[in-house]
Protein backbone atom coordinates (compact mmCIF):
# COMPACT_ATOMS: atom_id res chain seq x y z
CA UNK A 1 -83.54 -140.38 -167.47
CA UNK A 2 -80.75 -142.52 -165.79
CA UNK A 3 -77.39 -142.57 -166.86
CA UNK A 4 -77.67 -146.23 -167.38
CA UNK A 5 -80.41 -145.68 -169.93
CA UNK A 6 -78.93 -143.36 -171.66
CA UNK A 7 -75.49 -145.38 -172.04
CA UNK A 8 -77.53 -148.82 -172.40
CA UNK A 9 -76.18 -149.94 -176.23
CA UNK A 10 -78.94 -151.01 -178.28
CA UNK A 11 -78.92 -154.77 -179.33
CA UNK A 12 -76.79 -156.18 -181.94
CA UNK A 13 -78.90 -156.29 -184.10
CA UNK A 14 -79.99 -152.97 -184.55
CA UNK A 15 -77.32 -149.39 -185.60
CA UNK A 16 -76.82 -147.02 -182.94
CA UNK A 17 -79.02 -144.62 -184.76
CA UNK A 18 -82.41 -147.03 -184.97
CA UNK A 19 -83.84 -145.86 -181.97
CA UNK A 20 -85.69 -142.70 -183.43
CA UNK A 21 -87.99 -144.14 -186.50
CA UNK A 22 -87.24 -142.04 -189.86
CA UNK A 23 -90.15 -139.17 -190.02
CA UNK A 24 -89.61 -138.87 -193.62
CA UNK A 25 -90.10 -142.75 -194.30
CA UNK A 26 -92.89 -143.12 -192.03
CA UNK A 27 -94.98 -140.32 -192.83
CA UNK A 28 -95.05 -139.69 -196.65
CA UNK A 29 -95.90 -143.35 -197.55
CA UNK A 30 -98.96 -142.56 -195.51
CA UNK A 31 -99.83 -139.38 -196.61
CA UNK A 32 -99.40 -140.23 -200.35
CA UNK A 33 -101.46 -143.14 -200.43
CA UNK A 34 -104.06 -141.57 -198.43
CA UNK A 35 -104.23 -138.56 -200.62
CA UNK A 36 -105.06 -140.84 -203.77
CA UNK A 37 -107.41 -143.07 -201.69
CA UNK A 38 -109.17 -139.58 -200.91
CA UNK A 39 -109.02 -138.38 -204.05
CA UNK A 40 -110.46 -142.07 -206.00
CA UNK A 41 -113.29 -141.48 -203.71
CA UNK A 42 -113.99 -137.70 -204.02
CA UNK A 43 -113.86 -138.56 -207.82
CA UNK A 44 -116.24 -141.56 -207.83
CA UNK A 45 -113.67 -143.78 -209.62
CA UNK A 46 -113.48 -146.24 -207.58
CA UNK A 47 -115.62 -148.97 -209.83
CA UNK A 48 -114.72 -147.60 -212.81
CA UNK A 49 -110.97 -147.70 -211.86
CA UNK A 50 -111.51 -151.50 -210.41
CA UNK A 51 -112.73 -152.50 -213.59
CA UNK A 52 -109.96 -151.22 -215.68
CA UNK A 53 -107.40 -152.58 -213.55
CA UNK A 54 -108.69 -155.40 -213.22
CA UNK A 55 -108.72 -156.08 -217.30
CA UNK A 56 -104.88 -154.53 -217.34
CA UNK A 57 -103.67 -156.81 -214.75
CA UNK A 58 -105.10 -159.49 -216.85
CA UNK A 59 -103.52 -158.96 -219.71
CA UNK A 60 -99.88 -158.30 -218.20
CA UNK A 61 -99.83 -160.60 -215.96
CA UNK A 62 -100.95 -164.93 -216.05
CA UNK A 63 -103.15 -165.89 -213.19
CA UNK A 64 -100.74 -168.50 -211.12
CA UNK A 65 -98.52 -165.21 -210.73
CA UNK A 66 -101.80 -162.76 -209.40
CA UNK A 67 -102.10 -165.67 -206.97
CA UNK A 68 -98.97 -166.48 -205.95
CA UNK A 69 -98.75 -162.74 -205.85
CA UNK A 70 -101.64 -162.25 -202.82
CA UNK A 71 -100.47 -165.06 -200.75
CA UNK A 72 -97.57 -162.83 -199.88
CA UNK A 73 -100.62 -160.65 -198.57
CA UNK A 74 -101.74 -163.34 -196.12
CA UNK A 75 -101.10 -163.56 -192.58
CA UNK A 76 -99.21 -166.72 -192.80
CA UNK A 77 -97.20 -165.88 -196.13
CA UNK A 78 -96.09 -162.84 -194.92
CA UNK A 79 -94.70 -164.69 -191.82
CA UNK A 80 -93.17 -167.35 -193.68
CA UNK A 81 -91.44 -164.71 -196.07
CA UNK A 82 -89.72 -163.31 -192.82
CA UNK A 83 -88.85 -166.39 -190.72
CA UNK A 84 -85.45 -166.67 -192.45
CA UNK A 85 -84.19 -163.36 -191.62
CA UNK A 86 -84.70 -164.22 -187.70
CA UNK A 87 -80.91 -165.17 -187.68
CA UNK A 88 -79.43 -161.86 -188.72
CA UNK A 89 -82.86 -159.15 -188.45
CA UNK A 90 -85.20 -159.79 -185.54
CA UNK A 91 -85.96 -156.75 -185.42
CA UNK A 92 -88.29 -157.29 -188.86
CA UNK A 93 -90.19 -159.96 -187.78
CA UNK A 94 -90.49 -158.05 -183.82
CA UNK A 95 -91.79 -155.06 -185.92
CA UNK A 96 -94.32 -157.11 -187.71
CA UNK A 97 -95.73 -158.60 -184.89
CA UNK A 98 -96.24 -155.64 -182.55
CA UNK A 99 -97.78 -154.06 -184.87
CA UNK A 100 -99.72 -157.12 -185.30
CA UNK A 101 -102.84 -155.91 -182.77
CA UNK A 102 -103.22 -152.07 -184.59
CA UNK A 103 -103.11 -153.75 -187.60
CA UNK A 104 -106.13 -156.36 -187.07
CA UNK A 105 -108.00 -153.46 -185.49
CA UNK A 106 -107.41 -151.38 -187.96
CA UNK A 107 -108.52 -154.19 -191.00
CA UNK A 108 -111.51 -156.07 -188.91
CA UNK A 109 -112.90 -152.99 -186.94
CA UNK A 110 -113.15 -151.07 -190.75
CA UNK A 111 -114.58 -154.19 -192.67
CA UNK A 112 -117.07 -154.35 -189.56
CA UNK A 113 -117.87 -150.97 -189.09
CA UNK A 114 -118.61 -150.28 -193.03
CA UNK A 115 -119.48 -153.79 -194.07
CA UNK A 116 -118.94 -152.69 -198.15
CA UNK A 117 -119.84 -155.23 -200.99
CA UNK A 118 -116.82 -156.75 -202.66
CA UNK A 119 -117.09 -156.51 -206.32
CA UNK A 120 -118.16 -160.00 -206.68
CA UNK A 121 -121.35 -158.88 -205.31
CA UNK A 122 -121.60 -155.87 -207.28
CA UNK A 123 -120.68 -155.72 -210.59
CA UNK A 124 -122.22 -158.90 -213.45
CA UNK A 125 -120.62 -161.97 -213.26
CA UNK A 126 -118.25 -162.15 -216.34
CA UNK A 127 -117.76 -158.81 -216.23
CA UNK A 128 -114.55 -158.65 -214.53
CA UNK A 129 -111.45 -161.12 -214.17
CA UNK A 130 -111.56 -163.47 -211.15
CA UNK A 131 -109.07 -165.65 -209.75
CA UNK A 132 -109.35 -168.00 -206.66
CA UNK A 133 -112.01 -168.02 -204.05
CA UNK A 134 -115.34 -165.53 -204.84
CA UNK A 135 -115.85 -163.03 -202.17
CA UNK A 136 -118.74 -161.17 -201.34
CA UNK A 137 -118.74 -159.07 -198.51
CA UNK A 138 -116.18 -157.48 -196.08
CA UNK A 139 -114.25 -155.57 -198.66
CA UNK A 140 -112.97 -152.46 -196.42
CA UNK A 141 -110.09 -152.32 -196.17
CA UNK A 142 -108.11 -155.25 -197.72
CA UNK A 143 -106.42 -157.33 -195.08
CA UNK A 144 -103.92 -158.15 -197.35
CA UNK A 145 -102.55 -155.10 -198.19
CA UNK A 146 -102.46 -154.39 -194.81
CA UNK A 147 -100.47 -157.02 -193.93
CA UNK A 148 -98.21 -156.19 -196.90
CA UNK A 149 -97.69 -153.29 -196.19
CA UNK A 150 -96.63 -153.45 -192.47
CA UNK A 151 -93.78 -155.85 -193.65
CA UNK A 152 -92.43 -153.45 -195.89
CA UNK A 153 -92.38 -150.94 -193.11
CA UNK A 154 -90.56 -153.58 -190.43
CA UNK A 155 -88.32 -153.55 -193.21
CA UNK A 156 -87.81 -150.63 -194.53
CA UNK A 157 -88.20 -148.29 -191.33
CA UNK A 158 -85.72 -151.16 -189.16
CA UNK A 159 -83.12 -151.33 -192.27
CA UNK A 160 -80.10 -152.00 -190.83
CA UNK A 161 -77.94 -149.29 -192.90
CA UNK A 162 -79.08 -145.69 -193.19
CA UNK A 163 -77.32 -145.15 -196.09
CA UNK A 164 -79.13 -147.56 -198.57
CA UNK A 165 -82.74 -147.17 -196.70
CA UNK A 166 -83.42 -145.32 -199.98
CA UNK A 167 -82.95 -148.33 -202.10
CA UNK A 168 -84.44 -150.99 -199.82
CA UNK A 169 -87.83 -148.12 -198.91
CA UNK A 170 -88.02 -148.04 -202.95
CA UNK A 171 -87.64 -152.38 -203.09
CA UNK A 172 -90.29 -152.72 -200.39
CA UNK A 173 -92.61 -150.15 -201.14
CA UNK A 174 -92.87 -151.68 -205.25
CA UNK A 175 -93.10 -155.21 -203.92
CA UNK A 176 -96.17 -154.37 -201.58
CA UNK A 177 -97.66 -151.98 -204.06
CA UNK A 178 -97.18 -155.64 -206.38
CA UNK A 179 -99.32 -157.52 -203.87
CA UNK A 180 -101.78 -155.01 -203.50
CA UNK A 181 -102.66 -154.94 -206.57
CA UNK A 182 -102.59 -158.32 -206.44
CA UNK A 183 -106.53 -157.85 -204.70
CA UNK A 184 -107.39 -156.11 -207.50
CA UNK A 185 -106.36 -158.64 -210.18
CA UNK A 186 -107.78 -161.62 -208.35
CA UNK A 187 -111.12 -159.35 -208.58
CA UNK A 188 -111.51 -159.61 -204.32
CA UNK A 189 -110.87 -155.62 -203.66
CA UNK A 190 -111.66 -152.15 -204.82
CA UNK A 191 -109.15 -149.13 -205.35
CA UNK A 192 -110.07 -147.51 -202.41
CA UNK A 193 -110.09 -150.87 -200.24
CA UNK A 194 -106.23 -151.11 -201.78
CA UNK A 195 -105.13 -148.20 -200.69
CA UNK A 196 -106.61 -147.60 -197.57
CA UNK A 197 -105.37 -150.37 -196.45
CA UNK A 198 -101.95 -149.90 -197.69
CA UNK A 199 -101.78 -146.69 -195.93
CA UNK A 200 -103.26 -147.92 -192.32
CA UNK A 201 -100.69 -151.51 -193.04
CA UNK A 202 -97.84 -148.98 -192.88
CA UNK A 203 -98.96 -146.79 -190.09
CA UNK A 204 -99.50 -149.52 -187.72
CA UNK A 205 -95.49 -150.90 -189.13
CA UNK A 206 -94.39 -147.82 -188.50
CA UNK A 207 -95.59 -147.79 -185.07
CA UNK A 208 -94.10 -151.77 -184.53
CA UNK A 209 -90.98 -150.57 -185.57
CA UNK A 210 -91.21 -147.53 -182.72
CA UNK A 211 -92.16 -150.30 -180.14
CA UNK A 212 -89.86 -152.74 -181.10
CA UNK A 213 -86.69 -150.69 -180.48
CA UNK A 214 -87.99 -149.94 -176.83
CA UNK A 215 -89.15 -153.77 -175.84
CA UNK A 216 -85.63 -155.65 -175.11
CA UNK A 217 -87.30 -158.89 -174.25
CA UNK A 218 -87.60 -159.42 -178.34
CA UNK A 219 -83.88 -159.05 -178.92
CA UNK A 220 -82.71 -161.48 -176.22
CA UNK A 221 -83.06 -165.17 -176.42
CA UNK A 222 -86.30 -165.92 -175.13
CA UNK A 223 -87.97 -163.22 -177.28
CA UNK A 224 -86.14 -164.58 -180.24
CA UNK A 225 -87.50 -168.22 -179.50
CA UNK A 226 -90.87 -166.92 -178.81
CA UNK A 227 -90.96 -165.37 -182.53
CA UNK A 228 -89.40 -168.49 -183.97
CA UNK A 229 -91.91 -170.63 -182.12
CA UNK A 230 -94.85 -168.22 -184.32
CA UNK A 231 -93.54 -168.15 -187.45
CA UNK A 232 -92.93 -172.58 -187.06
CA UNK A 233 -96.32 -173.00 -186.05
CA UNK A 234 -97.77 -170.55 -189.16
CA UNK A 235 -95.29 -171.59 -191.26
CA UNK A 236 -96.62 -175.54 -190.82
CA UNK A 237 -100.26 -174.31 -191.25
CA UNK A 238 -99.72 -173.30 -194.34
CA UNK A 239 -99.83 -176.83 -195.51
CA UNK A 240 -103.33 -177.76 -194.28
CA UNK A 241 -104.68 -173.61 -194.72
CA UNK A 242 -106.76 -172.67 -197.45
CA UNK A 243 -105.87 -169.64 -198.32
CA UNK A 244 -108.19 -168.83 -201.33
CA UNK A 245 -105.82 -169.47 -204.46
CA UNK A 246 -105.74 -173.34 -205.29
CA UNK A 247 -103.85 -172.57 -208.49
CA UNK A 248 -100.74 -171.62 -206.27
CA UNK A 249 -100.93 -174.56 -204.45
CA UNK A 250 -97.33 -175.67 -205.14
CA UNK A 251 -96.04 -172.18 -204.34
CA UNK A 252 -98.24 -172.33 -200.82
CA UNK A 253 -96.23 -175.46 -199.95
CA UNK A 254 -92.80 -174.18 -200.92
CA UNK A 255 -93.39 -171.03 -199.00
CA UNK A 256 -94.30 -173.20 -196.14
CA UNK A 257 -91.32 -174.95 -196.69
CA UNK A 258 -89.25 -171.37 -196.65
CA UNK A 259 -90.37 -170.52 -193.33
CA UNK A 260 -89.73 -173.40 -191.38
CA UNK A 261 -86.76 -173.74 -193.12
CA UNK A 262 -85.71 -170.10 -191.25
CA UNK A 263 -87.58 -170.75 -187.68
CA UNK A 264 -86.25 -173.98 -187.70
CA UNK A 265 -82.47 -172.60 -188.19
CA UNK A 266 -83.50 -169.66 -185.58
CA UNK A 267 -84.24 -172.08 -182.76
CA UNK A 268 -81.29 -174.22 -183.53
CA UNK A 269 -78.85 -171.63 -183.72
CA UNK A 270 -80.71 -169.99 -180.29
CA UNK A 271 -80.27 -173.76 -179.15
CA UNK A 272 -76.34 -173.42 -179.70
CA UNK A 273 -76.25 -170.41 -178.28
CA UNK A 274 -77.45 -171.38 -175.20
C-alpha cells in the first residue's frame, strides 16, 4: 500500500480507530440471535411462542404504542429517525444505506424463496391480537426487523467513542429488539421470522459500516447532499405512504416532520459550507 494511503486521515467525522469494524460487536449479535432462531425452530415453538407473545405484548403494552413502535421498522421511518444526525454522524445514515442492497436481498430473496403464511393466514381469526393492516403471506423474514436492526448496527458498530460503544450497543440493540417485537404484537410475524431477520438486519449493517469507512465520496460534500437528498424525498413520502398502522397516523406525520426537519438542516448547512 502507498504511503499516502496509509497516512490519508480518515474524515472528521469518524475516530482514528473506526476503520477496522469491532469483531466482538459484529459477530455475537449475530450468532446469538441465530442460535435462538435455530433453536425456536428445532423445538417447534414457533406458533406456540407467537401466540403467547402476542397475548403478553397485549397486555403490557396499548396498541397506538405497538404501532408507533413498527413504523420505526419501516424503510421510511427508519430514514426519517436518522436524517437529523446527518450534521454531526454521516457515517450512520452512509452505513444504513450501503447496506441497503444486502439487506433487501437478504428480506425479499427469503420471503420469495420460502413464501411462509403469516399468522393471519394460519391461526383462527380472534385468536390472536391484531393491530393495523392484516397480512397474509410473505412472512420470512420480517422486513422490519431487518431494517431495524441494520440501524442499530450503523450505530452502534460507527459509534463515534470506543469507550461508551458498550452503552450505546446495549441502547440500540433493546430499542430494535422493541421494534421487533413490535411484528409480533401487531400479529404480522412469527418468532422465527423476528429473529432471523434481526440477525441477517445486522449482518448486512455490519457489512455497511465496513464499506462505509472505505467509500470517501459519502463523507465529502456531494456524498453528504446525495444522502440528504434520500432521506428529504422519504422523509416527505411519509405523508402520502401507507404504511399499515392508521392508528399512528399522527406519529407518521411528526416523524415525517423529524426527518425533513434534519435533511433539510443537512443541505443548508452543506449549502453554507460551500
Amino acid at each position: 500500500m502507498p504511503p499516502s494511503k496509509l497516512l490519508r486521515a480518515p474524515p472528521t467525522d469518524l475516530p482514528a480507530t473506526t476503520d477496522a469494524v469491532p469483531l466482538v460487536w459484529a459477530l455475537a449479535p449475530v450468532l446469538v440471535l441465530a442460535g435462538v432462531a435455530v433453536a425456536v425452530a428445532a423445538g417447534d415453538w414457533n406458533h406456540a411462542l407467537f401466540v403467547d407473545l402476542n397475548h403478553a405484548a397485549s397486555q403490557h403494552l396499548p396498541p397506538t404504542l405497538w404501532a408507533v413502535l413498527t413504523l420505526g421498522g419501516s424503510v421510511p421511518g427508519a430514514i426519517a429517525l436518522l436524517a437529523p444526525t446527518l450534521k454531526t454522524q454521516p457515517r450512520w445514515l452512509a452505513s444504513a444505506f450501503l447496506a441497503a442492497p444486502l439487506a433487501t436481498l437478504f428480506s425479499e430473496g427469503g420471503k420469495r424463496a420460502f413464501d411462509i403464511m403469516r399468522p393471519a393466514g394460519v391461526l383462527e381469526p380472534g385468536s390472536f391480537n391484531l393491530i393495523g393492516q392484516k397480512l397474509y403471506v410473505h412472512a420470512f423474514p420480517s422486513g422490519h426487523s431487518v431494517t431495524a436492526f441494520v440501524v442499530a448496527a450503523a450505530v452502534v458498530l460507527a459509534w463515534p467513542r470506543a469507550a461508551s460503544r458498550w452503552r450505546a450497543g446495549l441502547t440500540g440493540l433493546a430499542l430494535a429488539a422493541l421494534v421487533a417485537v413490535s411484528r409480533i404484537a401487531v400479529g404480522a410475524h412469527w418468532p422465527l421470522d423476528v429473529l432471523t431477520g434481526a440477525a441477517g438486519g445486522w449482518a448486512a449493517g455490519a457489512a455497511g459500516v465496513w464499506l462505509s469507512a472505505r467509500l470517501d465520496f459519502l463523507h465529502g460534500p456531494r456524498g453528504m447532499r446525495v444522502m440528504a437528498l434520500v432521506a428529504l424525498l422519504t422523509s416527505l413520502s411519509m405523508l402520502v405512504l401507507d404504511l399499515g398502522q392508521p392508528d399512528a397516523r399522527l406519529y407518521r406525520i411528526g416523524l415525517a416532520a423529524w426527518g425533513i426537519g434534519g435533511a433539510a438542516a443537512a443541505l443548508m448547512n452543506d449549502r453554507n459550507d460551500s
